[in-house]
C-alpha atoms as a PDB file:
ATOM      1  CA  UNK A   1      -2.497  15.455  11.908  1.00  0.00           C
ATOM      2  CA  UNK A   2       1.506  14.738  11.091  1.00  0.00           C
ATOM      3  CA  UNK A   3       2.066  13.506   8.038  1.00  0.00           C
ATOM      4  CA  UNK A   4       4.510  10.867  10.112  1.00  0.00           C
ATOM      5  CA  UNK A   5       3.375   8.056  11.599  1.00  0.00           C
ATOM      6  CA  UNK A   6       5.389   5.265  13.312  1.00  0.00           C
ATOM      7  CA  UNK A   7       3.761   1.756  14.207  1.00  0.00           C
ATOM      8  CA  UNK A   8       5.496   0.183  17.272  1.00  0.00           C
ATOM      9  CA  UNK A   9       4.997  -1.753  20.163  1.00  0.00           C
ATOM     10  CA  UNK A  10       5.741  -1.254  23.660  1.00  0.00           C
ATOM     11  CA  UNK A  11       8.358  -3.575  23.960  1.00  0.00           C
ATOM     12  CA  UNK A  12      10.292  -2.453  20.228  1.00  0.00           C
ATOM     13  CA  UNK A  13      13.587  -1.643  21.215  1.00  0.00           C
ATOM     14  CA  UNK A  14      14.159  -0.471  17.812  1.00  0.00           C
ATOM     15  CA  UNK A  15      10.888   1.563  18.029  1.00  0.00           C
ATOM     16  CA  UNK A  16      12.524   2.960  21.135  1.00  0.00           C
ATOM     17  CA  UNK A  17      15.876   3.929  19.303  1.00  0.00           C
ATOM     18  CA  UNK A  18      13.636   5.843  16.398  1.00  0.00           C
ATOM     19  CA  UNK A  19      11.825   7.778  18.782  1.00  0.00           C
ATOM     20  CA  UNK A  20      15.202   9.343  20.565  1.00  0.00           C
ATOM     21  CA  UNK A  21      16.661   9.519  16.987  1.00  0.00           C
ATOM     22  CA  UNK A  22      13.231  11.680  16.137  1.00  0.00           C
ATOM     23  CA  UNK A  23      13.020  13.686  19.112  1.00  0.00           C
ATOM     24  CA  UNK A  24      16.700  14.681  18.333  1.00  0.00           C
ATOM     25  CA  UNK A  25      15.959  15.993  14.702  1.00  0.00           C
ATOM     26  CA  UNK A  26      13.086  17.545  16.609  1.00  0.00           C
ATOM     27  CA  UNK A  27      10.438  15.746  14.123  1.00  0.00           C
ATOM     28  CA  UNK A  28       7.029  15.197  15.060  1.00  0.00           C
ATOM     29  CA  UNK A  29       5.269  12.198  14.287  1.00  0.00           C
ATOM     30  CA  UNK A  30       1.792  10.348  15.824  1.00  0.00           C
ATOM     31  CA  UNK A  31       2.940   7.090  17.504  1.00  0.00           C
ATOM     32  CA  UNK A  32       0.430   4.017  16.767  1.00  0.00           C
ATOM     33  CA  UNK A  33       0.823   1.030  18.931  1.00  0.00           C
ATOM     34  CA  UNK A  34       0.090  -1.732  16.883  1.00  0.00           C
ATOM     35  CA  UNK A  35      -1.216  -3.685  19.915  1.00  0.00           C
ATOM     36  CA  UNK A  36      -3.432  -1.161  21.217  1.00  0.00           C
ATOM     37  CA  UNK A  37      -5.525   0.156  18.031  1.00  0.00           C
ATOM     38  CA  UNK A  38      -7.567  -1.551  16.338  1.00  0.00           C
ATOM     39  CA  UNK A  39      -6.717  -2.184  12.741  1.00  0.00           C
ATOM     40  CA  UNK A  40      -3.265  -1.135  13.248  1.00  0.00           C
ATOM     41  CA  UNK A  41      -1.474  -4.351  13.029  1.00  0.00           C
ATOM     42  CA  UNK A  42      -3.030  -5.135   9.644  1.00  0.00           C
ATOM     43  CA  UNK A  43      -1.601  -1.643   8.522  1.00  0.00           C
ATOM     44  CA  UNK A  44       1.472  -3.250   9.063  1.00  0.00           C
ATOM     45  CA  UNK A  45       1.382  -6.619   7.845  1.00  0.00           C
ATOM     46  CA  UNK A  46      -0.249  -5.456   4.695  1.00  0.00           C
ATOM     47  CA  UNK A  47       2.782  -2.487   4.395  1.00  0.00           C
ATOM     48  CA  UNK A  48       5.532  -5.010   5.000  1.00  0.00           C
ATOM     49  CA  UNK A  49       4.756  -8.514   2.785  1.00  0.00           C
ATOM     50  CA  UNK A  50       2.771 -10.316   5.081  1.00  0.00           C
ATOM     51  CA  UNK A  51       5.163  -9.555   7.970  1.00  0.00           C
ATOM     52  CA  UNK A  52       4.288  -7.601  11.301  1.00  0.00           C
ATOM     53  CA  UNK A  53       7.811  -5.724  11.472  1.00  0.00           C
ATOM     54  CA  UNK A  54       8.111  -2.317  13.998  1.00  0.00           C
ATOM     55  CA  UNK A  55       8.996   0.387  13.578  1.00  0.00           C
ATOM     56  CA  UNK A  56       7.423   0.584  10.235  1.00  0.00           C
ATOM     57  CA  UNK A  57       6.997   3.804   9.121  1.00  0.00           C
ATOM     58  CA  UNK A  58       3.901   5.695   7.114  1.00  0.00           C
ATOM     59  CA  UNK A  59       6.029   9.280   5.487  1.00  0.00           C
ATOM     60  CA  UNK A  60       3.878  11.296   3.380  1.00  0.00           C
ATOM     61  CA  UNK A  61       2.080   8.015   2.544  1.00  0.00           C
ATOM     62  CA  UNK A  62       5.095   5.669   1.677  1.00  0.00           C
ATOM     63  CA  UNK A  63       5.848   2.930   4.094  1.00  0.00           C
ATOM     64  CA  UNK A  64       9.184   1.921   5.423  1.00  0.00           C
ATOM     65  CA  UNK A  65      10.240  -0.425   7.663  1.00  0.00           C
ATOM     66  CA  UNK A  66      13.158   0.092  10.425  1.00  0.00           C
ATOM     67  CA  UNK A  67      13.688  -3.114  11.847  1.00  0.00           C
ATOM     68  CA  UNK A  68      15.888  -3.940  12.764  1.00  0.00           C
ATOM     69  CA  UNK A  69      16.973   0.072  13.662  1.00  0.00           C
ATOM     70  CA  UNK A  70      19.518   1.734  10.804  1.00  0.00           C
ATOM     71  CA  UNK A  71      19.802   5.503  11.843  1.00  0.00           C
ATOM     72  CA  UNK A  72      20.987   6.030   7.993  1.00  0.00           C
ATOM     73  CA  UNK A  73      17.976   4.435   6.422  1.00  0.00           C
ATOM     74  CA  UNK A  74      15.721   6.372   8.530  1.00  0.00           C
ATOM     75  CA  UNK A  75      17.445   9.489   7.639  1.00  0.00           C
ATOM     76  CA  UNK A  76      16.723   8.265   3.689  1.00  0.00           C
ATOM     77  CA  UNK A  77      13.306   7.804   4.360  1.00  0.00           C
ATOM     78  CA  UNK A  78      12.065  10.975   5.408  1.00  0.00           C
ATOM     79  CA  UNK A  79      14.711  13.111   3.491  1.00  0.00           C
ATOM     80  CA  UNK A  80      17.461  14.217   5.747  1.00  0.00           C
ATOM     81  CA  UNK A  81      21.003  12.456   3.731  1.00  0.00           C
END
C-alpha cells in the first residue's frame, strides 16, 4: 500500500494535472475515484469542511486539497520545496 492517496474524479482536470505533475517526480500514489468506491466521497467531504473538492490528497495521513491545481502547494504537501 502507498502511503499516497489521491481522490479524483474522472472528469477533474485538476486531478489530471496532479497525476502528470506525479508521474514526473516519479511518485507513486493509489488513485481513488470518488465516484466509483464506495465510501470514498465521504472521505472527502469529511477531509475538506463539508465540501467534495478533487484532488484532495491523503500524505502520510494528512489531507490536502488541490483544487483548484497549484503545482507549489502540492510540492509543500508531500515535502519536495
Amino acid at each position: 500500500m502507498t502511503a499516497i492517496k489521491m481522490y479524483t474524479t474522472s472528469w477533474c482536470p485538476d486531478c489530471r494535472m496532479a497525476k502528470m505533475f506525479l508521474a514526473e517526480k516519479g511518485i507513486a500514489y493509489e488513485e481513488i475515484d470518488i465516484e466509483e468506491t464506495p465510501g470514498a466521497a465521504d472521505i472527502v467531504i469529511q477531509a475538506n469542511s463539508g465540501k467534495r473538492k478533487v484532488p484532495t490528497f491523503d500524505i502520510h495521513g494528512r489531507f490536502t486539497a488541490v483544487s483548484p491545481f497549484n503545482r507549489r502547494q502540492l510540492e509543500e504537501a508531500l515535502g519536495l520545496s
